[in-house]
N, C-alpha and C. Protein backbone atom coordinates (compact mmCIF):
# COMPACT_ATOMS: atom_id res chain seq x y z
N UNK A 1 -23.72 27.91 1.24
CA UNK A 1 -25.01 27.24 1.28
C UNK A 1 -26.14 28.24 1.35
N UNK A 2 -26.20 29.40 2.19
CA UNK A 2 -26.84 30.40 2.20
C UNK A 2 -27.39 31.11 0.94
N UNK A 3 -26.06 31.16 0.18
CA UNK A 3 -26.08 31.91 -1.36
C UNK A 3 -27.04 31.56 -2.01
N UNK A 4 -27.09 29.66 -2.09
CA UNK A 4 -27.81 28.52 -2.91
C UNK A 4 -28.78 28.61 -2.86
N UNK A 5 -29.28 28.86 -1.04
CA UNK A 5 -30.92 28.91 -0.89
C UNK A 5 -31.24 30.21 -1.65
N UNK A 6 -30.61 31.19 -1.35
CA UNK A 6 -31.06 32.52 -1.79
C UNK A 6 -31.28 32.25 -3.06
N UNK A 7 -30.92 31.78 -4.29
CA UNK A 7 -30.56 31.69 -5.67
C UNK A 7 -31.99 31.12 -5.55
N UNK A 8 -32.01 29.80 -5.27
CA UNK A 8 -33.43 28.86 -5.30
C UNK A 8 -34.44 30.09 -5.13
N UNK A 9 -34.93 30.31 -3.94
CA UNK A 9 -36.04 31.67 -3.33
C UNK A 9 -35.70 32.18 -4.65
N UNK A 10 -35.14 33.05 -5.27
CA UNK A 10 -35.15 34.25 -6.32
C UNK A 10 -35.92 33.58 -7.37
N UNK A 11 -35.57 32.11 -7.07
CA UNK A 11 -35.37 31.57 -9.07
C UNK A 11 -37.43 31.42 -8.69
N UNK A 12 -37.77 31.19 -7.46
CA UNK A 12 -39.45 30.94 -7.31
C UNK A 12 -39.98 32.14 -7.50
N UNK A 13 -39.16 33.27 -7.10
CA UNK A 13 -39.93 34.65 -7.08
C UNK A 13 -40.34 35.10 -8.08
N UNK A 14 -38.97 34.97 -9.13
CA UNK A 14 -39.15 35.17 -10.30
C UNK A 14 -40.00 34.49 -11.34
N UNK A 15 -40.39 33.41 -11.24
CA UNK A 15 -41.90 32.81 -11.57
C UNK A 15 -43.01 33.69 -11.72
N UNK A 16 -43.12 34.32 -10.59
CA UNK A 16 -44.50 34.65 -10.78
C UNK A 16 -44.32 36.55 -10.57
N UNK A 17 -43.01 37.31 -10.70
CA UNK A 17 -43.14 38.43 -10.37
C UNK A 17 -42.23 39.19 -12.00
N UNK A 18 -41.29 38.43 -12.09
CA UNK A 18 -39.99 39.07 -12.72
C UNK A 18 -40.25 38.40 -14.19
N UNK A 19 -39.66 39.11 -15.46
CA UNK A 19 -39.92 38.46 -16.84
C UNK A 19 -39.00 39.64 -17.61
N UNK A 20 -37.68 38.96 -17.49
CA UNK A 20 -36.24 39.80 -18.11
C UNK A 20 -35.59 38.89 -19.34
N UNK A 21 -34.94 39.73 -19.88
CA UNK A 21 -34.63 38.70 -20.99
C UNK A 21 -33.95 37.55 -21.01
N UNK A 22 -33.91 36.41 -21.64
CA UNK A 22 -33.59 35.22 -21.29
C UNK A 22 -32.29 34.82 -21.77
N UNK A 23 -31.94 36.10 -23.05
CA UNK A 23 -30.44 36.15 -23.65
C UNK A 23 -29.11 36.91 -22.55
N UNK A 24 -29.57 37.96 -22.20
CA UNK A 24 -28.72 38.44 -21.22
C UNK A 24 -28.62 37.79 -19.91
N UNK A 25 -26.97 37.78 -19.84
CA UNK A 25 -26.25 37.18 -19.07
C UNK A 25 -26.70 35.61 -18.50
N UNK A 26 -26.74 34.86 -19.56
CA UNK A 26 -27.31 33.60 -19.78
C UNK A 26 -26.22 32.94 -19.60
N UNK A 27 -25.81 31.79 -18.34
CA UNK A 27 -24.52 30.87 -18.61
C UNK A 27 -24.52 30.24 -19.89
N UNK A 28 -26.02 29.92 -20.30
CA UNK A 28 -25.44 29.11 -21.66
C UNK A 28 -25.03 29.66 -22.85
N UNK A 29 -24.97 31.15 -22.62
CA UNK A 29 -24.24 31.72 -24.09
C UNK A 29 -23.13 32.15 -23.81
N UNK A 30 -22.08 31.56 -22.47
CA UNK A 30 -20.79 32.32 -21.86
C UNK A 30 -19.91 31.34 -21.67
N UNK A 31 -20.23 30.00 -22.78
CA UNK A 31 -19.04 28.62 -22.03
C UNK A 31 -17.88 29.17 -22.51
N UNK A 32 -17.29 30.45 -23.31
CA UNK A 32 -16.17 30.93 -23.33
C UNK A 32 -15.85 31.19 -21.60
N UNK A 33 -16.03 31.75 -21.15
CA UNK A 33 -16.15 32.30 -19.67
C UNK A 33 -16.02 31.75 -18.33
N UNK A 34 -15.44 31.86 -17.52
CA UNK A 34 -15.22 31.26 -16.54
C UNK A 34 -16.22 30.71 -15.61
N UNK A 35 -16.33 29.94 -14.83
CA UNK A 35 -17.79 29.85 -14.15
C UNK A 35 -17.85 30.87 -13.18
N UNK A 36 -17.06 31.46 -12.25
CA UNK A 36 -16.47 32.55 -11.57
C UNK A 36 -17.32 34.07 -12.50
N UNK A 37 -17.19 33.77 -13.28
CA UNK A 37 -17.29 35.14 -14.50
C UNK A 37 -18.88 35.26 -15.11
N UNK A 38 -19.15 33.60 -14.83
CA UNK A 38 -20.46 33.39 -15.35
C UNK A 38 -21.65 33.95 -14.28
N UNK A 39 -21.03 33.05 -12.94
CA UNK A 39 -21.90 33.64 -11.84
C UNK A 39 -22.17 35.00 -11.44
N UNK A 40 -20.77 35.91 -11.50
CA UNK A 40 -20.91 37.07 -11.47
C UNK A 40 -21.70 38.05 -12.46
N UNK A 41 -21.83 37.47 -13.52
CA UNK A 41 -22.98 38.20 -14.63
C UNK A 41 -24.46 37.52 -14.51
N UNK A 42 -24.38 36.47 -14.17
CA UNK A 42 -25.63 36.05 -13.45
C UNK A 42 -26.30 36.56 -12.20
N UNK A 43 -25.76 37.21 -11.62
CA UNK A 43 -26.13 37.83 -10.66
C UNK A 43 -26.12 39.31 -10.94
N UNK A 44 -25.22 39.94 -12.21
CA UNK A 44 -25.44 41.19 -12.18
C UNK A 44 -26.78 41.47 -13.02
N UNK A 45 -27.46 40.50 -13.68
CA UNK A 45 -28.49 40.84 -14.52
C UNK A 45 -29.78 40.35 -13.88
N UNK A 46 -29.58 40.09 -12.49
CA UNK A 46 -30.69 39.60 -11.80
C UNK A 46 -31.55 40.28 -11.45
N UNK A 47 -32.81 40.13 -10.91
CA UNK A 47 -33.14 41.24 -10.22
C UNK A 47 -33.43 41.33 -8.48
N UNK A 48 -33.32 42.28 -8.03
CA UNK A 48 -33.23 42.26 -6.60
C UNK A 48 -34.08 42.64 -6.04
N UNK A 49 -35.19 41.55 -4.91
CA UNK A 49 -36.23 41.14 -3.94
C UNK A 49 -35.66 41.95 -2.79
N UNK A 50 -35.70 42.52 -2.44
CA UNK A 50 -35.37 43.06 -0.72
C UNK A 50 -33.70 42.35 -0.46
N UNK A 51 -33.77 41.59 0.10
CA UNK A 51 -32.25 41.28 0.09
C UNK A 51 -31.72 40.59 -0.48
N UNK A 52 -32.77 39.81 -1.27
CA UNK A 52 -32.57 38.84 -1.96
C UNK A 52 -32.27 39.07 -4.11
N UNK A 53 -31.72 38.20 -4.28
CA UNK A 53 -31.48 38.13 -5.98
C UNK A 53 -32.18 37.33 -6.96
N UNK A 54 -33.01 37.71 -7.51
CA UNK A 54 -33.93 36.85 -8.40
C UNK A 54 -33.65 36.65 -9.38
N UNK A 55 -32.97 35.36 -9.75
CA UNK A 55 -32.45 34.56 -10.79
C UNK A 55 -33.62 33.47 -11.57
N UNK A 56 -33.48 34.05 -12.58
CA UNK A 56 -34.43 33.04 -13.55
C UNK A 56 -33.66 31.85 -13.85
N UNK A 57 -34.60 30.99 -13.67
CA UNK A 57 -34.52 29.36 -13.71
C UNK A 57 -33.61 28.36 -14.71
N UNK A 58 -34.00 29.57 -15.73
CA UNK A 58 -33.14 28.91 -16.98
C UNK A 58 -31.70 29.42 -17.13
N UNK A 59 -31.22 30.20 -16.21
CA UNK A 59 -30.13 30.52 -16.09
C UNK A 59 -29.22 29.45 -14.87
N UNK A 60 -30.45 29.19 -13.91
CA UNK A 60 -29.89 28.27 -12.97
C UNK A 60 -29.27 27.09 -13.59
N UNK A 61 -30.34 26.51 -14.00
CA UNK A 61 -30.05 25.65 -15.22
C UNK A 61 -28.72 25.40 -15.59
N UNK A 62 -28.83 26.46 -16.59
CA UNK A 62 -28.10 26.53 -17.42
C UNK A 62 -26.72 26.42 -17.31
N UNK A 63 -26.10 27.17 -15.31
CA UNK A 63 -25.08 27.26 -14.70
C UNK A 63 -24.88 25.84 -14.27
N UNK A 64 -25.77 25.29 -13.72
CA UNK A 64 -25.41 24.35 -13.15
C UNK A 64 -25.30 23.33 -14.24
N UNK A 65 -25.47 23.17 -15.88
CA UNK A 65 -24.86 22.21 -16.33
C UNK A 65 -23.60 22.62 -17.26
N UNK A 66 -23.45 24.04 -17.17
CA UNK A 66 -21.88 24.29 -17.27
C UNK A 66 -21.00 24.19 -15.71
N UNK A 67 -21.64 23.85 -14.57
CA UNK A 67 -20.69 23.36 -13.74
C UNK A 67 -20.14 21.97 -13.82
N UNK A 68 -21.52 20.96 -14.08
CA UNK A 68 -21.34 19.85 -14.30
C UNK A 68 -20.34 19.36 -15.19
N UNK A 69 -20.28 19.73 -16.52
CA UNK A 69 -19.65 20.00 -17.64
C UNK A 69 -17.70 20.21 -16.85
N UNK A 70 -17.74 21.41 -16.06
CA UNK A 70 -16.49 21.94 -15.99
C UNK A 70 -16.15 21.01 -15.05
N UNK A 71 -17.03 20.00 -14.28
CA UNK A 71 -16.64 18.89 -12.85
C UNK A 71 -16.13 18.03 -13.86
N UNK A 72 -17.02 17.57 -14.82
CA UNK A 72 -16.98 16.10 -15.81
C UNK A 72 -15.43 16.09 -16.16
N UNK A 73 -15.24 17.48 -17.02
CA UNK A 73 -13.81 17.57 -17.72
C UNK A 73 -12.54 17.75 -16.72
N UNK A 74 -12.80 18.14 -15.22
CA UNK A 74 -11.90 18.35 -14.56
C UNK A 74 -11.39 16.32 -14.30
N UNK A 75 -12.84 16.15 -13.49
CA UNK A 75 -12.61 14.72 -12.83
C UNK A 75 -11.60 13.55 -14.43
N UNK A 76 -12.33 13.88 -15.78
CA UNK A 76 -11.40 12.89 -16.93
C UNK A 76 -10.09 13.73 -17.03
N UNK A 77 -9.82 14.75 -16.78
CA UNK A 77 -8.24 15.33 -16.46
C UNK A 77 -7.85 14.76 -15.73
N UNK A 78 -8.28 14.46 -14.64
CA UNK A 78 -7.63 14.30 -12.76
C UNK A 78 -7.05 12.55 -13.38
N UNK A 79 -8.28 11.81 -13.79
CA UNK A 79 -8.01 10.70 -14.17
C UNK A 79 -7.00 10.36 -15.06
N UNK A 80 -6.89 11.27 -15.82
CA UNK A 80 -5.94 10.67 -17.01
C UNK A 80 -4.83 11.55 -16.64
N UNK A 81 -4.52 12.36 -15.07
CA UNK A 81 -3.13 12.71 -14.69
C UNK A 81 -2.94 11.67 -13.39
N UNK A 82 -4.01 11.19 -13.23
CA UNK A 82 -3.52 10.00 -12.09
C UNK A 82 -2.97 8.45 -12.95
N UNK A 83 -3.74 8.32 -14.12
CA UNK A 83 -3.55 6.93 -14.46
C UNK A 83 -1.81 7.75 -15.11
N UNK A 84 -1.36 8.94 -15.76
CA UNK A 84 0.24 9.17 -16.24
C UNK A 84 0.64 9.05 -14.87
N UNK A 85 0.12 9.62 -13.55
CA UNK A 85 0.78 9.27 -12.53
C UNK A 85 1.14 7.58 -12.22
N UNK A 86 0.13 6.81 -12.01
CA UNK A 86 0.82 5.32 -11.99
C UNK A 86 1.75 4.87 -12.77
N UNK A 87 1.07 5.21 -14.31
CA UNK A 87 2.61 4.99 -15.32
C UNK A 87 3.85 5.22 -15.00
N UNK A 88 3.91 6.71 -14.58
CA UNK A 88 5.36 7.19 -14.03
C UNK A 88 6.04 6.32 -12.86
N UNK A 89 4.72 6.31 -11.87
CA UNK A 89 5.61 5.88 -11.13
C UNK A 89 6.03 4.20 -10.90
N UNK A 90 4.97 3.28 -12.26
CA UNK A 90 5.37 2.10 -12.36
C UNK A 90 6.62 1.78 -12.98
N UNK A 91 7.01 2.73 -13.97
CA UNK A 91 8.44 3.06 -14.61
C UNK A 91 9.35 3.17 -13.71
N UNK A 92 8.98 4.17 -12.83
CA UNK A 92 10.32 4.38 -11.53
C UNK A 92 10.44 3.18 -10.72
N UNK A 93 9.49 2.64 -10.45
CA UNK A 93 9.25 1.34 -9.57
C UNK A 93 10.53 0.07 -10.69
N UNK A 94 10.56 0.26 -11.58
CA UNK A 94 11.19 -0.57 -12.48
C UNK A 94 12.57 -0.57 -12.82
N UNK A 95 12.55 0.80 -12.96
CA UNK A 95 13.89 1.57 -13.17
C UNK A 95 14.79 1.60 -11.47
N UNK A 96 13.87 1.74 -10.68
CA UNK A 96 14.71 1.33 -9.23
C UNK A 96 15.20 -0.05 -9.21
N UNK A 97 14.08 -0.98 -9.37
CA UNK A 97 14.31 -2.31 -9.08
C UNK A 97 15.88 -2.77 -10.01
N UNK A 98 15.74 -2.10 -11.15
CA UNK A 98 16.74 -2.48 -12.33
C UNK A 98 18.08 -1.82 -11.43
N UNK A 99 18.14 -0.88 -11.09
CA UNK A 99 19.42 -0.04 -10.52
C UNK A 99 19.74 -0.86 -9.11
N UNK A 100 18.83 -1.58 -8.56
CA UNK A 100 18.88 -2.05 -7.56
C UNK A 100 19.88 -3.27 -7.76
N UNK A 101 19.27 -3.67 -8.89
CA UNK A 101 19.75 -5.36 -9.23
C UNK A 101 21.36 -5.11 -9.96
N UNK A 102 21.05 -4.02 -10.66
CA UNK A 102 22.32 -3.99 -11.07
C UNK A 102 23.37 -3.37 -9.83
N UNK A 103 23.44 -3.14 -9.26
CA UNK A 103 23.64 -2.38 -7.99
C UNK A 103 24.58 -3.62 -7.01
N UNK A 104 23.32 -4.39 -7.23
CA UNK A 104 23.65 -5.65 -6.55
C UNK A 104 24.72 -6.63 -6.98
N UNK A 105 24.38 -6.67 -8.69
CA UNK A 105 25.30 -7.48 -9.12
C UNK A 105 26.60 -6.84 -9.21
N UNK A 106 26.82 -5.67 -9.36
CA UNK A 106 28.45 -4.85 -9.11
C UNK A 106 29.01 -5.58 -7.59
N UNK A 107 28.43 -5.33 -6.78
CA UNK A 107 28.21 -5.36 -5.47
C UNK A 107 29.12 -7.03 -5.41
N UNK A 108 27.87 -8.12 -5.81
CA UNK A 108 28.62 -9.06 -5.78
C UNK A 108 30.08 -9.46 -6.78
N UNK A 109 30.30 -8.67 -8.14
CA UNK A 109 31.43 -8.95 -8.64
C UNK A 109 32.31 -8.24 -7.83
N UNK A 110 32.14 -7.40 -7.13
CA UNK A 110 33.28 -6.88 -6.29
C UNK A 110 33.75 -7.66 -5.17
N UNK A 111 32.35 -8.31 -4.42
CA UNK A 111 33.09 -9.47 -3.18
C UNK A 111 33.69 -10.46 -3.80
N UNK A 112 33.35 -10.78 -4.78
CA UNK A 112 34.09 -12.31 -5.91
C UNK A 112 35.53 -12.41 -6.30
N UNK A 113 35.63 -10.80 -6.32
CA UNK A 113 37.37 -9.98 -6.75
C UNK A 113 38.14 -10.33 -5.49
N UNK A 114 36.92 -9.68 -4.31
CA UNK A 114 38.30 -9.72 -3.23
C UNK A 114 37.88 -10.42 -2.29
N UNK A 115 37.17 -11.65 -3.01
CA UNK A 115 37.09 -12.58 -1.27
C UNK A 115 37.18 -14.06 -2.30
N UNK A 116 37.07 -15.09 -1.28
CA UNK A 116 37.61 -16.55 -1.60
C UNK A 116 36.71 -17.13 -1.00
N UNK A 117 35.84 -18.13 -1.21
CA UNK A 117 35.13 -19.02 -0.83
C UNK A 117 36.07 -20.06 -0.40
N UNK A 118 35.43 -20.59 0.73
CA UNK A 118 35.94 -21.42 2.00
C UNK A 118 34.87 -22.42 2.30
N UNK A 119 34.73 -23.30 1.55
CA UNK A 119 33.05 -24.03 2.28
C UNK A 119 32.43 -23.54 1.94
N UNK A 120 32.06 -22.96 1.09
CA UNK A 120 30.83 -22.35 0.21
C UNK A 120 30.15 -20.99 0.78
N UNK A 121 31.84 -20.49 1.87
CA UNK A 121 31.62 -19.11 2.55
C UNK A 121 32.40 -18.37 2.08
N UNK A 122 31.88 -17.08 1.35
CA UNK A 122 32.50 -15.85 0.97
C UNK A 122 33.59 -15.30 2.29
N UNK A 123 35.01 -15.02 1.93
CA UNK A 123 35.52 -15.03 2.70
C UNK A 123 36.66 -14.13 2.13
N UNK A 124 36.96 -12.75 2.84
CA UNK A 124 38.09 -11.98 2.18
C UNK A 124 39.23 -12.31 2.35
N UNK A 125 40.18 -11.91 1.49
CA UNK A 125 41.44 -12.33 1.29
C UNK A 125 42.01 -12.39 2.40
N UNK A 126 42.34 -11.15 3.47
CA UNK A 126 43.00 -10.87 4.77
C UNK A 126 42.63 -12.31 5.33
N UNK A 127 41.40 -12.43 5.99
CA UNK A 127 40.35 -13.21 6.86
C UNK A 127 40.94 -14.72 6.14
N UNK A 128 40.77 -15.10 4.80
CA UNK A 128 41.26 -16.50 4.43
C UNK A 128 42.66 -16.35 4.63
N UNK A 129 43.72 -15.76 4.40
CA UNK A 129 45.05 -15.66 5.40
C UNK A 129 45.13 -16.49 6.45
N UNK A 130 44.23 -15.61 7.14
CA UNK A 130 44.77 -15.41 8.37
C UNK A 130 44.01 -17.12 9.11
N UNK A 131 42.75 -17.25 8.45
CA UNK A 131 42.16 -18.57 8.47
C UNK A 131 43.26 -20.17 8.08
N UNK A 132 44.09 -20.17 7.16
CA UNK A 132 45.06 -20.32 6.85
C UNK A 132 46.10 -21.14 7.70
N UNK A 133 46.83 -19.82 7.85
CA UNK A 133 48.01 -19.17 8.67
C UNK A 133 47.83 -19.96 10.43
N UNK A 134 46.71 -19.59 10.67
CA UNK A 134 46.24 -20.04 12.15
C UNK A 134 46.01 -21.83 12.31
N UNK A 135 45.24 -22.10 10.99
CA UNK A 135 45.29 -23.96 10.86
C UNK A 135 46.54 -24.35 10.59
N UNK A 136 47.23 -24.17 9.77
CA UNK A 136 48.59 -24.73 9.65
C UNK A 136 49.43 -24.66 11.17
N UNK A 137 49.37 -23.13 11.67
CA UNK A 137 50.04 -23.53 13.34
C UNK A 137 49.61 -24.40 13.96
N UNK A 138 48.09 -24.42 13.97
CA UNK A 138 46.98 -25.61 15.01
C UNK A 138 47.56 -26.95 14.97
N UNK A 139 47.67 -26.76 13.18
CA UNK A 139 48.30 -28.42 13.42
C UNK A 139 49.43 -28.97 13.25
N UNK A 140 50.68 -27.82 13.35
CA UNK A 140 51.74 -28.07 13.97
C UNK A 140 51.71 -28.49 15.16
N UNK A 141 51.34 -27.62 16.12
CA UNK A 141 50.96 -27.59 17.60
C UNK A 141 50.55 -28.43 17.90
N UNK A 142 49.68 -29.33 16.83
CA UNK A 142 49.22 -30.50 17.45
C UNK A 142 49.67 -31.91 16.94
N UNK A 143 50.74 -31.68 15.72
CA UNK A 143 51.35 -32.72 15.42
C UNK A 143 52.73 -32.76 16.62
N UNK A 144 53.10 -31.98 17.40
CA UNK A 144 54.29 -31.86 18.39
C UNK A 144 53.81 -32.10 19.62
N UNK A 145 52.66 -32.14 20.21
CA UNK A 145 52.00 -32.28 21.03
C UNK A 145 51.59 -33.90 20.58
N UNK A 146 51.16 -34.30 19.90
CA UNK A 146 50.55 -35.32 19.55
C UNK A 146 52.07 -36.21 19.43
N UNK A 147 53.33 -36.50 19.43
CA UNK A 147 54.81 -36.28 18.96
C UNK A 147 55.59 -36.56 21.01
N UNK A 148 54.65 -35.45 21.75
CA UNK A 148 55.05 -35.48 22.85
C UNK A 148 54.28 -36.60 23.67
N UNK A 149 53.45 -36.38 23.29
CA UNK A 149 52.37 -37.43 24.04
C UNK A 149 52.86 -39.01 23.93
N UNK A 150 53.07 -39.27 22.62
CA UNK A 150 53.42 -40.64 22.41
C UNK A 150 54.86 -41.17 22.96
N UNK A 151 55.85 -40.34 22.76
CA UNK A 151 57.25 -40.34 23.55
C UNK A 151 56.60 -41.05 25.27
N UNK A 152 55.55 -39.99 25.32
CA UNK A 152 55.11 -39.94 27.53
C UNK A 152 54.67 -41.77 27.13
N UNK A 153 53.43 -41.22 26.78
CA UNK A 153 52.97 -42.26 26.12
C UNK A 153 53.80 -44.24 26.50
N UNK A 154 54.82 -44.07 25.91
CA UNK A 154 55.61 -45.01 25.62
C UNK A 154 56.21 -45.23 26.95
N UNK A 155 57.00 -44.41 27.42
CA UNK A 155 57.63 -44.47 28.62
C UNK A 155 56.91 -44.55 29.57
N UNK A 156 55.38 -44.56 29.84
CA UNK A 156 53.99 -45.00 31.02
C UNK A 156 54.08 -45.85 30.58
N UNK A 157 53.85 -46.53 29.73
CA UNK A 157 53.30 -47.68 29.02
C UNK A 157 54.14 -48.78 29.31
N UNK A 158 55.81 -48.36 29.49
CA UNK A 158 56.68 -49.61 29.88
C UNK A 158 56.14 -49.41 31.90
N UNK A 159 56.17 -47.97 32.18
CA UNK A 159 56.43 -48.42 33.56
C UNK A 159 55.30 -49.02 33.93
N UNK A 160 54.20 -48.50 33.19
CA UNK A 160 53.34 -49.28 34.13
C UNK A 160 52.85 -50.85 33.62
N UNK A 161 53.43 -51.10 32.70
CA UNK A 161 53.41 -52.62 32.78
C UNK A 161 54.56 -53.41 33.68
N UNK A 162 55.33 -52.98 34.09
CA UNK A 162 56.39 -53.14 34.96
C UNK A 162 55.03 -53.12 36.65
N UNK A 163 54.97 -51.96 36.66
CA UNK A 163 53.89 -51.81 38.16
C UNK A 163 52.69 -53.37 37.69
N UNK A 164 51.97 -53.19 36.35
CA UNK A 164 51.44 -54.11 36.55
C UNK A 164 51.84 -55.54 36.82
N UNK A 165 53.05 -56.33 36.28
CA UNK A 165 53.58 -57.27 37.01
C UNK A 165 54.09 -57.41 38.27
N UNK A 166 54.39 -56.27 38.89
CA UNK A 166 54.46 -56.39 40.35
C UNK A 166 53.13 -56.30 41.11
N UNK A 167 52.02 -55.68 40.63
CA UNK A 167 50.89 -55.84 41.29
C UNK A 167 50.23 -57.32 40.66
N UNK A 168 50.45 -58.07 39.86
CA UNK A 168 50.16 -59.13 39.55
C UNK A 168 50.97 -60.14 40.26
N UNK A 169 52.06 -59.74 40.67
CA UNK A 169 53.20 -60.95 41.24
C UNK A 169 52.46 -60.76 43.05
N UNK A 170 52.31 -59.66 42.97
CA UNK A 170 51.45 -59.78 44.76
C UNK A 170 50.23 -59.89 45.04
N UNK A 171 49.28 -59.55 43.66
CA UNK A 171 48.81 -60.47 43.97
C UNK A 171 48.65 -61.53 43.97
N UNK A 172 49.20 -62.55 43.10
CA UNK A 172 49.16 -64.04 43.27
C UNK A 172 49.60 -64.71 44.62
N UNK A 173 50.52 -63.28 45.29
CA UNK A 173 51.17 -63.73 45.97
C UNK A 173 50.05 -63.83 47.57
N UNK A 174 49.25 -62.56 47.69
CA UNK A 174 48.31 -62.44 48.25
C UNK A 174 47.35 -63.47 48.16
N UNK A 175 47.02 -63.89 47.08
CA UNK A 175 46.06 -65.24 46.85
C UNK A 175 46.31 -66.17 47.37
N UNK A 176 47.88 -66.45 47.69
CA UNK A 176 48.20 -67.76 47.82
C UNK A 176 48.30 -67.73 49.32
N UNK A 177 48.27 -66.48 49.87
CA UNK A 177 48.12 -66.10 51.62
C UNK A 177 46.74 -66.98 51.63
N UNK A 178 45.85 -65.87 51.48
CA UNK A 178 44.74 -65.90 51.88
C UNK A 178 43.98 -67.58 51.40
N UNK A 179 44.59 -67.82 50.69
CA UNK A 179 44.50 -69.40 50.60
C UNK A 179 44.43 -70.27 51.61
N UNK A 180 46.17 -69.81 52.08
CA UNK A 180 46.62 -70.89 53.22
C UNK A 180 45.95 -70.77 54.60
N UNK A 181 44.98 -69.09 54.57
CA UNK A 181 44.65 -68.64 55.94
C UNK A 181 43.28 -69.42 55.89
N UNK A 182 43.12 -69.51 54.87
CA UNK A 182 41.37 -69.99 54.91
C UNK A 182 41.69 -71.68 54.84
N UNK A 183 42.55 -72.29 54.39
CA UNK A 183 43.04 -73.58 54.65
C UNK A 183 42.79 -73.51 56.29
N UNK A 184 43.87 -73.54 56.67
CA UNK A 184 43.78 -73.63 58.25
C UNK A 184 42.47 -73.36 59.15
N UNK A 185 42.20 -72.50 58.46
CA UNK A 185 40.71 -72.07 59.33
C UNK A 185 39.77 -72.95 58.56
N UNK A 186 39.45 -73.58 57.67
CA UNK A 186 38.76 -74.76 57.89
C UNK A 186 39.09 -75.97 58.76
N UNK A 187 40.32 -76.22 58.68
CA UNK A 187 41.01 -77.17 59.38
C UNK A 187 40.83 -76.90 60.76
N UNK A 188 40.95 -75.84 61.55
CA UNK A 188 40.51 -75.67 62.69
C UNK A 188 39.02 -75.94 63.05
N UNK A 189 38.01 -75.28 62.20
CA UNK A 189 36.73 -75.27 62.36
C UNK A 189 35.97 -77.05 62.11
N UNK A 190 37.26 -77.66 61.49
CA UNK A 190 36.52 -79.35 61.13
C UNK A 190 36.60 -79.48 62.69
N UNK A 191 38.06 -79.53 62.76
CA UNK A 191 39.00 -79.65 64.70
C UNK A 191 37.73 -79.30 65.60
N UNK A 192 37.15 -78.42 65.35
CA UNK A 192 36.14 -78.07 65.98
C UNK A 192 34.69 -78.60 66.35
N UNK A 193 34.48 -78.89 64.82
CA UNK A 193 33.14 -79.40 64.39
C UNK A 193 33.62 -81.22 65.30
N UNK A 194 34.93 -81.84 65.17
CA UNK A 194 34.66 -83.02 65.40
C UNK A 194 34.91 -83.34 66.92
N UNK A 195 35.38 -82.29 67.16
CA UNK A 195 35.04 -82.40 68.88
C UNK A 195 33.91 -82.32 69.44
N UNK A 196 32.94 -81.38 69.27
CA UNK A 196 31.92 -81.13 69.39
C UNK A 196 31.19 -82.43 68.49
N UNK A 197 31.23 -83.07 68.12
CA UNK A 197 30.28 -84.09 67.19
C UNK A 197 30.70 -85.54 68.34
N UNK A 198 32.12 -85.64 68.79
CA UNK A 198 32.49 -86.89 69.46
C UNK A 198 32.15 -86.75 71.14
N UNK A 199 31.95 -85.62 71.68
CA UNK A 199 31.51 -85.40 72.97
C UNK A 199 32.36 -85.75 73.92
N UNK A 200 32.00 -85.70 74.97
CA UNK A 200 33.24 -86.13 76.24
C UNK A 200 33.09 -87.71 76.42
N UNK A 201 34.29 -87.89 76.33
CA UNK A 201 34.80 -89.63 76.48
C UNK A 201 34.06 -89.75 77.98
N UNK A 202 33.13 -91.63 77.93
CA UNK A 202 32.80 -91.54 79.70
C UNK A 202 33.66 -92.95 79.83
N UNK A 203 34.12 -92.58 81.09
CA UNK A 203 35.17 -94.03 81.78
C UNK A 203 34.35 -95.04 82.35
């Protein structure tokens, strides 16, 4: 920033002090040349104020629209290596997704090879075995069980209809108690009621 001001100051000095030729070491006759290469001959053909470098105006100029120039062409490079950059990497983005999918679909012809759907569940060969293997015992186990039960089953079923006619034969038999007990005990309580209703005989 220092440099810049200095350049400015020279380029005023030179206005009104300095009058060198306008062909030598001119950026605008050096766009072969680097800007690096330009500045440095711009400054070697300057002339020098006390500490300062007095650069004529039209050289300032002149640099600064071969910088512009070398920004313009850098920034439509940068652009047109960023927009091959998206390209590339929208291709890779594609070319993954594709390796992905195909990836995937190997993936699933391989579970399809070695597994068996069960209920609309992917299920490997071992695992449907053994899925298998284990229901068929279940329902042995439970056709022999189910086999035992009814045998028990049968043989409760006589005794305790047997218990139930004996608890039906006592109780009727009980009924016919408690019948005769509540018979009498009305019969007492009339015995009762008609003594108490006829009072003591008077002589």
């Amino acid at each position: 920033m220092r440099n810049f001001f200095s350049i400015l100051l020279g380029a005023f000095l030179l206005l009104v002090s300095v009058n060198v030729s306008a062909q030598v070491g001119n950026p605008a006759r050096a766009d072969s040349a680097s800007l690096q290469k330009q500045f440095d001959e711009m400054l070697r053909v300057s002339n020098r104020f006390q500490t300062y470098k007095v650069v004529r105006e039209p050289f300032l100029r002149a640099f600064m629209a071969n910088v512009q120039d070398s920004i313009s062409t850098y920034t439509t490079e940068i652009k047109e290596l960023n927009s091959t950059i998206s390209t590339q990497a929208s291709k890779i983005q594609e070319q993954t997704a594709s390796i992905a999918e195909r990836d995937g679909t190997i993936v699933g012809l391989e579970e399809d090879k070695e597994s068996i759907n069960l209920l609309g569940m992917p299920l490997s060969k071992d695992t449907y075995s053994t899925i298998m293997w284990t229901t068929i015992l279940v329902l042995f186990g439970a056709l022999l069980l189910a086999l035992f039960r009814m045998r028990y089953a049968t043989g409760t079923a006589t005794e305790a209809n047997e218990k139930a006619a004996k608890l039906t034969e006592e109780l009727e038999t009980s009924k016919r108690r408690r019948l005769e007990v509540e018979q009498n005990l009305r019969r007492q309580l009339q015995d009762e009621l008609n003594k108490r209703t006829q009072g003591p005989r008077t002589i």
